[in-house]
Every structure is written in C-alpha cells, then in structure tokens.
C-alpha atoms as a PDB file:
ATOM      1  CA  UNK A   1      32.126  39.949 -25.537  1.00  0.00           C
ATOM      2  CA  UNK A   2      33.234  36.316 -24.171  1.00  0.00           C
ATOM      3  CA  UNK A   3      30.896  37.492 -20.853  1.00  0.00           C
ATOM      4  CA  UNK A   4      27.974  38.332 -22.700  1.00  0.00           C
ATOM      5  CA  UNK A   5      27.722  35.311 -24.769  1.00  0.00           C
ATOM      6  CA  UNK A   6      28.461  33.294 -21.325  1.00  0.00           C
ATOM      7  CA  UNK A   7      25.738  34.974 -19.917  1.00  0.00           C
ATOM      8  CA  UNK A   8      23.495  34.938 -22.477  1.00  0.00           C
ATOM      9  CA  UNK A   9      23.957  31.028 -22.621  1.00  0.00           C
ATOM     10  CA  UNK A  10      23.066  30.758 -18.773  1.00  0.00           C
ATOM     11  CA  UNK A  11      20.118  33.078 -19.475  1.00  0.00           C
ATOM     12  CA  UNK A  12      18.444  30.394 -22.379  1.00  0.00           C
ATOM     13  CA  UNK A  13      19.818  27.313 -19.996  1.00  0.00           C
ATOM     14  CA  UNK A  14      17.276  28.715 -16.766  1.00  0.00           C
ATOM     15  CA  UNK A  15      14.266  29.719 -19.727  1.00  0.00           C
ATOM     16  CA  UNK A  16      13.924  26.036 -20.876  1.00  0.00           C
ATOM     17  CA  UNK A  17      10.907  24.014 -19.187  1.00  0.00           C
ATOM     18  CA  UNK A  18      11.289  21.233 -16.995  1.00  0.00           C
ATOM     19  CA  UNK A  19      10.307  17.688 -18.568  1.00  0.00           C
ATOM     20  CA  UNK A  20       7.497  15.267 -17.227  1.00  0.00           C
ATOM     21  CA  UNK A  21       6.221  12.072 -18.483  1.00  0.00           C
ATOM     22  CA  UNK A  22       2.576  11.053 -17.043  1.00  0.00           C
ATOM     23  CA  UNK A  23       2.676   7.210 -15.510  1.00  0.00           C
ATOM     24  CA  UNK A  24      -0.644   6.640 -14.568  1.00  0.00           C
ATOM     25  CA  UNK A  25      -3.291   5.812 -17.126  1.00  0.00           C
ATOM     26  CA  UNK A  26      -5.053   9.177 -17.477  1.00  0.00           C
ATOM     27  CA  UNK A  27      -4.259  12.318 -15.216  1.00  0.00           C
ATOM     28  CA  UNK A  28      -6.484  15.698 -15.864  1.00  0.00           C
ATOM     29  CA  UNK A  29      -5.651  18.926 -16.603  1.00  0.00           C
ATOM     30  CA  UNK A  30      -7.467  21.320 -13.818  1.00  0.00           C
ATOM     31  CA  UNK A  31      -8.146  24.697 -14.052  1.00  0.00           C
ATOM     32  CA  UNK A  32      -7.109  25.597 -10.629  1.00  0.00           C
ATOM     33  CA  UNK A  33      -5.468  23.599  -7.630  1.00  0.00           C
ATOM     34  CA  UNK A  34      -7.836  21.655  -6.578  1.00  0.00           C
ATOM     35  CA  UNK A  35      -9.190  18.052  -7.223  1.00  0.00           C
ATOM     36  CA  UNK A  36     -13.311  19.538  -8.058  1.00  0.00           C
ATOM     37  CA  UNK A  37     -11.593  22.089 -10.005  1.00  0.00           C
ATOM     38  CA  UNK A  38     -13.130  21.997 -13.758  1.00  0.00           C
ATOM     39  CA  UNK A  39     -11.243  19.851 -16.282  1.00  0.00           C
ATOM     40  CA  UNK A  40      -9.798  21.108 -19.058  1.00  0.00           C
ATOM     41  CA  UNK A  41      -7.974  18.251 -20.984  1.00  0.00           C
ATOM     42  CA  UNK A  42      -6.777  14.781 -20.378  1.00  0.00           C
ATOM     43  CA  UNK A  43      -3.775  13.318 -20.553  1.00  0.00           C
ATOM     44  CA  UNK A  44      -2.666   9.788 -21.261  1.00  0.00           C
ATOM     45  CA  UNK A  45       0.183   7.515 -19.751  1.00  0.00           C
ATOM     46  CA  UNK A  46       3.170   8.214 -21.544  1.00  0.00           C
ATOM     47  CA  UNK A  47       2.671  11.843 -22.613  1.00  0.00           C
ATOM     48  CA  UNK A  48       5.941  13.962 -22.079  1.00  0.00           C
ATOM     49  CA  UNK A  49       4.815  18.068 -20.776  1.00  0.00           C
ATOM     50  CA  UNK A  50       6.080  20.814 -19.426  1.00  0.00           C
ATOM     51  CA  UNK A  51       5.948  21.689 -15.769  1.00  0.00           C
ATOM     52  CA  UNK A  52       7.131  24.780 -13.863  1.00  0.00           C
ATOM     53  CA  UNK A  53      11.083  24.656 -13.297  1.00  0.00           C
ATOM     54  CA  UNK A  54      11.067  25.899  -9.909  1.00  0.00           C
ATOM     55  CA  UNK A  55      10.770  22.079  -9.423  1.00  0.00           C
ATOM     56  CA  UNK A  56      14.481  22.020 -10.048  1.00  0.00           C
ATOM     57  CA  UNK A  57      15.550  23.966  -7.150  1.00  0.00           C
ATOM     58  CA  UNK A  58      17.934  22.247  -4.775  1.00  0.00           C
ATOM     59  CA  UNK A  59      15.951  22.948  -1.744  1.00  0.00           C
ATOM     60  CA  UNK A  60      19.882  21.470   0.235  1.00  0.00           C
ATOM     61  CA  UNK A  61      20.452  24.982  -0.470  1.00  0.00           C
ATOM     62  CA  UNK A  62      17.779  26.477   1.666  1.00  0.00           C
ATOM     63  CA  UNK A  63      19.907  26.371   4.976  1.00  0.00           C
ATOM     64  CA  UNK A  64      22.039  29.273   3.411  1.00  0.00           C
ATOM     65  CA  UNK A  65      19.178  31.647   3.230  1.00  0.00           C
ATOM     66  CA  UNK A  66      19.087  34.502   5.750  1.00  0.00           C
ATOM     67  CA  UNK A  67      16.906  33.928   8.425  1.00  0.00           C
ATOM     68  CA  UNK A  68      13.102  35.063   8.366  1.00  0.00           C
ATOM     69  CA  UNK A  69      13.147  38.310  10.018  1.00  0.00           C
ATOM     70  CA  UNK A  70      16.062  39.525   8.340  1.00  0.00           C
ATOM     71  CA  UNK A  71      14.935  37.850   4.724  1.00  0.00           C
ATOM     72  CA  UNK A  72      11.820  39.819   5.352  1.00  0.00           C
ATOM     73  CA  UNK A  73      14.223  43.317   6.196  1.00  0.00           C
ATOM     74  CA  UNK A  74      15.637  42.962   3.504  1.00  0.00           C
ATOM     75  CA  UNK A  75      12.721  42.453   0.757  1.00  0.00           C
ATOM     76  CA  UNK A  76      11.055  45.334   2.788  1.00  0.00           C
ATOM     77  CA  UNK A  77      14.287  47.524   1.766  1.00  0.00           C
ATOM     78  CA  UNK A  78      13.859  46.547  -1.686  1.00  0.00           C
ATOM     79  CA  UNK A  79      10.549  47.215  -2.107  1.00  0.00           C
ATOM     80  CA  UNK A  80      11.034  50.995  -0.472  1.00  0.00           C
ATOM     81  CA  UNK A  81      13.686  51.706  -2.633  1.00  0.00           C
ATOM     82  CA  UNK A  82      12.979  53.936  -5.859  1.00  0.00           C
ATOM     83  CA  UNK A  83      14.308  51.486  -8.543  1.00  0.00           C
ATOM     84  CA  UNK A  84      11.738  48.881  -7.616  1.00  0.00           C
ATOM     85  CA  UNK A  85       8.845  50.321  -9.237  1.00  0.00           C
ATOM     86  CA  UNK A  86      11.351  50.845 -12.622  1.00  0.00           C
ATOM     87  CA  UNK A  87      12.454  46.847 -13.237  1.00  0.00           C
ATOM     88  CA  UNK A  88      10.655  45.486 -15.592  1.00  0.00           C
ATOM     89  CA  UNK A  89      11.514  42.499 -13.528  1.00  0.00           C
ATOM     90  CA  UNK A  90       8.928  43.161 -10.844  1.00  0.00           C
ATOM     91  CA  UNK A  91       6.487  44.788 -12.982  1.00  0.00           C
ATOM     92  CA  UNK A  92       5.105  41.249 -13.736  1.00  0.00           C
ATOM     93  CA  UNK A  93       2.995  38.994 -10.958  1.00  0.00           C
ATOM     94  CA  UNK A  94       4.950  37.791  -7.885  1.00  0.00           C
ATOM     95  CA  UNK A  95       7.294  34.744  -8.585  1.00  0.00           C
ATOM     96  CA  UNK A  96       5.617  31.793  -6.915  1.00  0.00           C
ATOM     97  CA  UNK A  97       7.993  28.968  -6.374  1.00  0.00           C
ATOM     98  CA  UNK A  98       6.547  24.873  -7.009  1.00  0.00           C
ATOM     99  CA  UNK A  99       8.109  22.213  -5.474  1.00  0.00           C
ATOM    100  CA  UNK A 100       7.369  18.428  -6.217  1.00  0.00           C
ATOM    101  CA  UNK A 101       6.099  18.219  -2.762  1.00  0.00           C
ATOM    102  CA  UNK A 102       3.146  19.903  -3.613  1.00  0.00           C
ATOM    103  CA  UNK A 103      -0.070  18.422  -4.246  1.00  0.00           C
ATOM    104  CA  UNK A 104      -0.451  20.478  -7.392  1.00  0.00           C
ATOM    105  CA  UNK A 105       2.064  21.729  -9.941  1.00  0.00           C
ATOM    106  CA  UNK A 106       1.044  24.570 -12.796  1.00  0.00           C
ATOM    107  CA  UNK A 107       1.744  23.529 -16.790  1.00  0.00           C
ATOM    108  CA  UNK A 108      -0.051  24.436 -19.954  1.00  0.00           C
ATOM    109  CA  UNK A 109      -3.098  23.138 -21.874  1.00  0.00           C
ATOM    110  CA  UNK A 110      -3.259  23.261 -25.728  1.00  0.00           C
ATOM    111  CA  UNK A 111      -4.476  26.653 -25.538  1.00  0.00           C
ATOM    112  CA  UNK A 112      -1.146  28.077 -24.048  1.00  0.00           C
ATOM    113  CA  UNK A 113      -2.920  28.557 -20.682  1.00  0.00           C
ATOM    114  CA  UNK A 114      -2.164  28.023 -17.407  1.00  0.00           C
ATOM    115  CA  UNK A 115      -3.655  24.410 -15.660  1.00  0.00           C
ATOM    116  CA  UNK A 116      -2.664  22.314 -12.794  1.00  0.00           C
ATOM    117  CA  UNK A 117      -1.333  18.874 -12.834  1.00  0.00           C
ATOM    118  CA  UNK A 118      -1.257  16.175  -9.560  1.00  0.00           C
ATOM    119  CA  UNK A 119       2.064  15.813  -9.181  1.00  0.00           C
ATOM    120  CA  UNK A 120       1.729  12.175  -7.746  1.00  0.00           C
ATOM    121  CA  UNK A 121       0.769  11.401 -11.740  1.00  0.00           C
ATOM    122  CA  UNK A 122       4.057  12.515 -12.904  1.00  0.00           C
ATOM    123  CA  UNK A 123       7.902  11.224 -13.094  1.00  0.00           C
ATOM    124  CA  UNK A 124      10.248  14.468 -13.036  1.00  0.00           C
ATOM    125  CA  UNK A 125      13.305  14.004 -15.303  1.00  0.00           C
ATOM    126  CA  UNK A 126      15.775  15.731 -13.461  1.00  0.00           C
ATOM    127  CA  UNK A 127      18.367  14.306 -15.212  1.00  0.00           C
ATOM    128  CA  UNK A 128      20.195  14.140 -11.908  1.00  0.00           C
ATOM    129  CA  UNK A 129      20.157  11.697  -9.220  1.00  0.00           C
ATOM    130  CA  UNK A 130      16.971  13.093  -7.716  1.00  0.00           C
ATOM    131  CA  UNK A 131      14.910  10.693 -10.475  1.00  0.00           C
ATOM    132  CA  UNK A 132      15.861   7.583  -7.679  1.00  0.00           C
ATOM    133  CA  UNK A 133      14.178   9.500  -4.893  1.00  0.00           C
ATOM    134  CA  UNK A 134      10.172   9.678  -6.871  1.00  0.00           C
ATOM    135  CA  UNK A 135       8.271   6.594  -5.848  1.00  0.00           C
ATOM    136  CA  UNK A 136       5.302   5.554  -8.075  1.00  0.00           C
ATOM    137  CA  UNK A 137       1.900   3.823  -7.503  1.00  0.00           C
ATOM    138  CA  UNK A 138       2.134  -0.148  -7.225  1.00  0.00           C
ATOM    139  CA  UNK A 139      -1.337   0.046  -8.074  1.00  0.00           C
ATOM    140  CA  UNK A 140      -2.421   3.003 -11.225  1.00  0.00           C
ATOM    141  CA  UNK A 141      -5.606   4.750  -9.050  1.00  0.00           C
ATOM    142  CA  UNK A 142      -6.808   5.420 -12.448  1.00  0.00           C
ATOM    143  CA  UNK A 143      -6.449   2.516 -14.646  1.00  0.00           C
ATOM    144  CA  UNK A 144     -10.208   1.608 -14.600  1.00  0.00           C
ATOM    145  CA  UNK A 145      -9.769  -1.320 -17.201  1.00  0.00           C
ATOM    146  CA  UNK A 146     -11.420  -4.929 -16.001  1.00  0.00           C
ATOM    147  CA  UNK A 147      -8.684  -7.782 -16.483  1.00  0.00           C
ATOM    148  CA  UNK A 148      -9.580 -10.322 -18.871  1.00  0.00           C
ATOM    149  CA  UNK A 149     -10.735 -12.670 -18.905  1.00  0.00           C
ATOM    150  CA  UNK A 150     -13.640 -11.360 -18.119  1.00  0.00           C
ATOM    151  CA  UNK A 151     -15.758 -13.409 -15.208  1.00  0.00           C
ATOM    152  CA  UNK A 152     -18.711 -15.602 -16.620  1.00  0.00           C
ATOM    153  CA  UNK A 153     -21.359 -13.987 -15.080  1.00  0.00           C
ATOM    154  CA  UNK A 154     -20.215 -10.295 -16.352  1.00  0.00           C
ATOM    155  CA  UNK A 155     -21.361  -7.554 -16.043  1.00  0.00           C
ATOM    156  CA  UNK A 156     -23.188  -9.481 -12.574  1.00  0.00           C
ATOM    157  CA  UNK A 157     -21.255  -9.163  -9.359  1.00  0.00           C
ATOM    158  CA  UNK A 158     -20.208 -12.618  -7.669  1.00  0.00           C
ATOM    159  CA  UNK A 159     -18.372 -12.207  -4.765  1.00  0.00           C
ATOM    160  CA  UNK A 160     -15.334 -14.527  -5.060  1.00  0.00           C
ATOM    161  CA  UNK A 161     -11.584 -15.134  -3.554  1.00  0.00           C
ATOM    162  CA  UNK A 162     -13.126 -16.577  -0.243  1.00  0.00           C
ATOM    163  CA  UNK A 163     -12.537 -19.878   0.685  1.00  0.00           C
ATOM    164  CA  UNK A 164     -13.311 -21.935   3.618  1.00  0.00           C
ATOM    165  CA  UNK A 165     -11.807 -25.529   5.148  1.00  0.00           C
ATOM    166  CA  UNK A 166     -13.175 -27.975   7.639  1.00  0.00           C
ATOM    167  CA  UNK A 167     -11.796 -31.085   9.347  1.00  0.00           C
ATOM    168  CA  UNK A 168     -12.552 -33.416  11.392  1.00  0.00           C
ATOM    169  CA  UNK A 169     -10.131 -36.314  12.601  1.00  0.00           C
ATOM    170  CA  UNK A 170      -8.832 -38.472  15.540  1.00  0.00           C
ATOM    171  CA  UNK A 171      -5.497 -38.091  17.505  1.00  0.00           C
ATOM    172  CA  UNK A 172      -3.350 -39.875  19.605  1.00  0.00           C
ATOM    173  CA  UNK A 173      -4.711 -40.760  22.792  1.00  0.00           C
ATOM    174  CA  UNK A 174      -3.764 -38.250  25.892  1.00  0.00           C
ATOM    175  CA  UNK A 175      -2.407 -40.667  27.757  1.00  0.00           C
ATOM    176  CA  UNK A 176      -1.109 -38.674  31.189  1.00  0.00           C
ATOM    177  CA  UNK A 177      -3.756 -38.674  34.024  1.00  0.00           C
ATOM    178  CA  UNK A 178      -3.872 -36.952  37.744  1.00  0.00           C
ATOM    179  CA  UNK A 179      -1.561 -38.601  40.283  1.00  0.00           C
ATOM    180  CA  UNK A 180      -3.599 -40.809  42.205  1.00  0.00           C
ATOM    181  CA  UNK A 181      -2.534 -42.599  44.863  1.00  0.00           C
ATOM    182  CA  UNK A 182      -3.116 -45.950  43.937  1.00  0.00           C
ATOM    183  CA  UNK A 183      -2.731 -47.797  40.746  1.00  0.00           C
ATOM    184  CA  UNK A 184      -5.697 -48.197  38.485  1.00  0.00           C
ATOM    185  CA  UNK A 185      -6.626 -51.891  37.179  1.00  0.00           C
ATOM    186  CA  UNK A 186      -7.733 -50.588  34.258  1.00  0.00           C
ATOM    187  CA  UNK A 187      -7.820 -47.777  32.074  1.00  0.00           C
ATOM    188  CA  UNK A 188      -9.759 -46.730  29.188  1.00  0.00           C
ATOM    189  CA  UNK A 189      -8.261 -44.276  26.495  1.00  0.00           C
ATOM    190  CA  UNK A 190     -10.357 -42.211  23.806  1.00  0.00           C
ATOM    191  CA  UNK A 191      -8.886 -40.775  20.994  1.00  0.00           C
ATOM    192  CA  UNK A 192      -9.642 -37.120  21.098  1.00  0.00           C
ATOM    193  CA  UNK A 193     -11.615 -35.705  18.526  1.00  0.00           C
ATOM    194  CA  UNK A 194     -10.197 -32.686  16.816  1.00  0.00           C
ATOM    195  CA  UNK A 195     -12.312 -30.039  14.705  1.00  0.00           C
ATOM    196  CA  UNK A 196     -10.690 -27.470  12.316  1.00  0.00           C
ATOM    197  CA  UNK A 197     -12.298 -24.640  10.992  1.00  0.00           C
ATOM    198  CA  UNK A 198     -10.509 -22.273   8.640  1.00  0.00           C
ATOM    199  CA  UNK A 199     -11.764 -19.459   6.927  1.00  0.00           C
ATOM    200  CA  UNK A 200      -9.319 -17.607   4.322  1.00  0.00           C
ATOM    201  CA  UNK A 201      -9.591 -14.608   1.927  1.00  0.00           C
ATOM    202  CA  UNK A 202      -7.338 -13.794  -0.841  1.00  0.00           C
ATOM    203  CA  UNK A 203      -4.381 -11.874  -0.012  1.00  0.00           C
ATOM    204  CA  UNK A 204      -5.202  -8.153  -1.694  1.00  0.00           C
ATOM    205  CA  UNK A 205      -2.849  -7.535  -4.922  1.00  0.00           C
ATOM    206  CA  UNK A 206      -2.244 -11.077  -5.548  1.00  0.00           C
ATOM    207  CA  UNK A 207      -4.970 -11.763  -8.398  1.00  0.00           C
ATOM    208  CA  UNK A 208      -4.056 -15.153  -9.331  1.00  0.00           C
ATOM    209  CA  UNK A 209      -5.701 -17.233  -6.830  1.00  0.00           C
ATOM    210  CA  UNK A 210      -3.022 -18.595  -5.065  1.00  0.00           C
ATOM    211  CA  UNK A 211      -2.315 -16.791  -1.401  1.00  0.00           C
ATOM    212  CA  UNK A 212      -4.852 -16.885   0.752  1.00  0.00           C
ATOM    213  CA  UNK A 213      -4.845 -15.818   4.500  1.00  0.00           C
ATOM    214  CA  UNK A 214      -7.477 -16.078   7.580  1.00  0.00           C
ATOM    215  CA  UNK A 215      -8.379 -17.603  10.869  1.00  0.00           C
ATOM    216  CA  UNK A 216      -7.937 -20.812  12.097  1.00  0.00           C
ATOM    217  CA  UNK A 217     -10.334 -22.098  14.643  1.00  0.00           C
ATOM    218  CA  UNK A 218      -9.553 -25.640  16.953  1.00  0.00           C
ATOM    219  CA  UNK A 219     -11.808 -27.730  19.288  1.00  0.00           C
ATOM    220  CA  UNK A 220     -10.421 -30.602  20.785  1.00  0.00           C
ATOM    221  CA  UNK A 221     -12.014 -33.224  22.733  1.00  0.00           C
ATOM    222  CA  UNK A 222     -11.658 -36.364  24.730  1.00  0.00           C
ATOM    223  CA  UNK A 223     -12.683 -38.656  27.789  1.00  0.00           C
ATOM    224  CA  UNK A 224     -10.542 -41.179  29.844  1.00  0.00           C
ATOM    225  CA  UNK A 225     -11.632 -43.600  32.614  1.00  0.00           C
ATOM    226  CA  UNK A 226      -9.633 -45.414  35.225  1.00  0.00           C
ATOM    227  CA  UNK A 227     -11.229 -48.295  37.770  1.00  0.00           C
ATOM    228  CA  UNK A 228      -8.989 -49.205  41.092  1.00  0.00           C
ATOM    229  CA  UNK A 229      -9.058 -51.756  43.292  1.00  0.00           C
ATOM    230  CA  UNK A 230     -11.026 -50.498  45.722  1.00  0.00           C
ATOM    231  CA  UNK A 231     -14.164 -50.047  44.117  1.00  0.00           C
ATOM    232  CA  UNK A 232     -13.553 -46.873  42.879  1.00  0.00           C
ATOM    233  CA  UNK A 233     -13.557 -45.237  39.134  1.00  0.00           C
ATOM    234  CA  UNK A 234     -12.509 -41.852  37.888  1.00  0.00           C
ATOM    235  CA  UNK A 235     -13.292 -40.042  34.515  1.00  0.00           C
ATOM    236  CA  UNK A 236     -11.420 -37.241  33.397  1.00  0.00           C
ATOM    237  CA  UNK A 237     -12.707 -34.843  30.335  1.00  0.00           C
ATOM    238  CA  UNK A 238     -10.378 -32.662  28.462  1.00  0.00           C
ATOM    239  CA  UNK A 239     -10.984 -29.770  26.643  1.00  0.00           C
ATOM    240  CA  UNK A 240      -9.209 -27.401  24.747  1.00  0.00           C
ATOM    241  CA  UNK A 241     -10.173 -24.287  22.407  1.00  0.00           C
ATOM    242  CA  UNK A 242      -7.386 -22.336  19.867  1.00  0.00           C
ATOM    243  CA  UNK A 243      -7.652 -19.851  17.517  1.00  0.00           C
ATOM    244  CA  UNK A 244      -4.816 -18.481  15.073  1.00  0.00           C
ATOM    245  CA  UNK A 245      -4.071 -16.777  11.788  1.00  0.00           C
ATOM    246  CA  UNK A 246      -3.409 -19.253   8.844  1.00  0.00           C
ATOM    247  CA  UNK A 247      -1.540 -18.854   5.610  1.00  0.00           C
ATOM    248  CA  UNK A 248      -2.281 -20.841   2.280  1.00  0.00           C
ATOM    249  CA  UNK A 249      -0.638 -20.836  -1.230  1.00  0.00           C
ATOM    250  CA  UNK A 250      -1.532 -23.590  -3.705  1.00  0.00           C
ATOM    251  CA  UNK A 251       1.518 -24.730  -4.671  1.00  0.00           C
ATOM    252  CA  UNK A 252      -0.195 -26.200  -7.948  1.00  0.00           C
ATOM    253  CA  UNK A 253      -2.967 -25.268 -10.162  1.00  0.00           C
ATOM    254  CA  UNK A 254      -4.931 -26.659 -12.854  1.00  0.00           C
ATOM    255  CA  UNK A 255      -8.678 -26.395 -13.870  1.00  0.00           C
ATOM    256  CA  UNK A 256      -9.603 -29.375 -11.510  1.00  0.00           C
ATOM    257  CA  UNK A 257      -6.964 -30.420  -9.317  1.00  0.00           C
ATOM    258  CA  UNK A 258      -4.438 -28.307  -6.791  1.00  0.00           C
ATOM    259  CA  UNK A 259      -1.895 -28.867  -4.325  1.00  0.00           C
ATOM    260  CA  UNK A 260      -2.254 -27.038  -1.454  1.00  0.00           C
ATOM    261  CA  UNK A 261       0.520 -25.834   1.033  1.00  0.00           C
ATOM    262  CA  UNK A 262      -0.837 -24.304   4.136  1.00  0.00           C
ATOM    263  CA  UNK A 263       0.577 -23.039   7.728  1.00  0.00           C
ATOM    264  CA  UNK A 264      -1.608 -22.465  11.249  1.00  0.00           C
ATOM    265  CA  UNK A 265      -0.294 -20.521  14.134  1.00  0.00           C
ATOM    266  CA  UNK A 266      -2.700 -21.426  16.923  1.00  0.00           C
ATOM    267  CA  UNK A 267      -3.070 -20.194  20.739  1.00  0.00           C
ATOM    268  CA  UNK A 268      -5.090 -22.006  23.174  1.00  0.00           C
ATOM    269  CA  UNK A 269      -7.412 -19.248  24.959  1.00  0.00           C
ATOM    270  CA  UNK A 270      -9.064 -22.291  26.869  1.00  0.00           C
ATOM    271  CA  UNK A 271      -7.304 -25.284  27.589  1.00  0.00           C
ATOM    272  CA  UNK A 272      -9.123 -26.984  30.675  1.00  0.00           C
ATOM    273  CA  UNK A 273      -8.731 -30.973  32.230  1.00  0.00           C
END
C-alpha cells in the first residue's frame, strides 16, 4: 500500500504544469510556431501561464542515453512488439519534447486549446538554480510607449541628440627648425593656427542627454622664417592633419547652462614640414 501511494504521489508531482511569468510588455498567443502565425490572445507583462513541462528536463542527463543507432534499435523493437498497439500509453499522438531553447514553446489560450508562446518573452520558474542562467531584454522589443515628456513638436519628427563643436585657437610657437649650417640673424616665429572640428551623436540607450560620442577632426598650421648673414633667408611651412574618435559627457545640466567634460584620441594621417 505504502508503494502505491508513493507512486501515486510521483505520478500527480510529473502531471502539474510548469510556471511562466511574461516580462515583456505584451507577448501573443499564436496559433502555430511561427511569428505570421494568426493571433489568438494577448498577454500582458506580469501574467503567470502554463507552459509545457518538458522544459524541466535536465538535458546534463542526455550523455547517458544510448547512442543513435542503438536508441533507434531499440524503439524499432518496441514498436514490433505485440503489446505496443495495446498501451493506452501510445494510443495518443507522439510525445514531442520542448526545450527553452526553442524559438517557440506550446501553452493554452482561454479556450483550453493549444497556442504557441516566444519563449524569449518568458522567465521559467524552475525553482532551481537554472532561473540564474535566463537572460532578459535590456531593452522590452515590445514596449511601444513614447517617454514623457512628450517632445514639443509631437506628433512631428525632429531629428535630435546630434551635436557638433568647432574651434579655432593659437598655440605655442614650433620653435625647432632644419639644421643649417650657419646661424640665422634672425628668426621669425608664427603661432600655429589650430582648427577643431567635432561632430558627436548620442550614445544609443543613454536617453538623458548626457554621453555623446563621434569624430574629431584637426588642422594645424604655421610658417617660420630665418635670414643669415650671407644674404640668404629660409621659410619653412608646417602642416599637420588628425582625425580621432571623441567622447563627451556633460558633467552638469540645467535648462541653460552645462559643464562639459570631453576626451579626443587623435592620429596624425598627414603630418608634413
């Protein structure tokens, strides 16, 4: 008696359901596996179900199973045998197996019937530590809601999270020169002029207007003249050309005023004398 209560218990343990909760804003119900497949219902974030618990296999185990050919000997042996035709167990449809793996896992509607649910939409409880292996969306694919506050010029597009810098300044005079062989008696120095061109775009998933990242562009130039003593004068021309990514985060915000903190990383493709 103590063995068929024990088995009966096991029995009603493997006929409960495996547990789901949706975690994306709205997942459908299909009616077959496959993402055109008709709708049938909708369900919302937070909504617990029922999914196939096939999804509960250990699949660690799998190494244990006989190999193909022989698995396949074997099922062939059952199937010839004159008790197979008898079960009740194999009267019914072929067991299919689900994993979480798949693309597409079977549950029911509100109707008791049979529909398909993207598994990607779903958080398994396995109640075992298999729950720290299911990674979720940093971004919900179907949360179509507009942050507020809404832009001004809703429901017009503007085009916005660009931003663009320019500069133009003086630097310390290049003072080295080409090794002549005799002193000059005078030398002129110019200070070079530099010009900085950045042009930035808002680093994707950061929405509040603060990282920003581009390409840095840098023209430098400058002329220097030297008279000798003998008559002679020499000019010398420098000029350089750079290019680099660039990294900017204001620091501080307000509705008029920022502090900016920004980085350049620039290589010289063309850096002539």
């Amino acid at each position: 008696m103590t063995k068929l209560l024990f088995l009966a218990f096991l029995l009603s343990q493997s006929a409960f359901a495996l547990e789901a909760v949706v975690t994306v804003l709205e997942t459908p119900l299909l009616k077959y596996k496959s993402a055109d497949a008709p709708v049938v219902q909708y369900l919302r974030k937070g909504d617990v179900i029922k999914i196939h618990p096939s999804i509960a296999n250990d699949r660690s185990l799998d190494k244990l199973a006989p190999p193909p050919a022989k698995l396949a000997a074997i099922q062939k042996k059952i199937k010839e045998s004159s008790d197979w035709h008898k079960d009740p167990l194999f009267l019914e449809k072929k067991y299919r197996a689900y994993f979480l793996e798949d693309e597409f896992i079977p549950t029911f509607d509100r109707q008791g019937n049979e529909v398909f649910v993207m598994s990607s939409h779903l958080y398994v409880y396995f109640e075992t530590s298999r729950e720290s292996l299911q990674v979720g969306y940093d971004d919900d694919p179907t949360d179509y809601r507009l942050e507020e506050p809404l832009p001004k010029t809703y429901p017009f597009i503007q085009r916005t999270g660009y931003r663009g810098q320019v500069t133009l300044g003086f630097t310390q005079p290049y003072y080295e020169s080409y090794p002549y062989h005799s002193s000059a008696l005078r030398k002129s120095y110019s200070s070079p002029v530099d010009l900085n061109v950045a042009l930035l775009k808002q680093v994707p998933k950061h929405t509040d207007d603060r990282y920003f990242w581009g390409l840095s562009l840098n023209l430098r130039h400058f002329e220097n003249s030297y008279d000798f003593a003998s008559g002679r004068s020499s000019k010398e021309e420098g000029l350089r050309f750079g290019a680099g990514p660039v990294l900017s985060y204001d620091a501080f915000k307000s509705v008029k005023d920022r502090v900016n903190l920004s980085g350049h990383v620039l290589f010289n493709f063309f850096n002539r004398l």
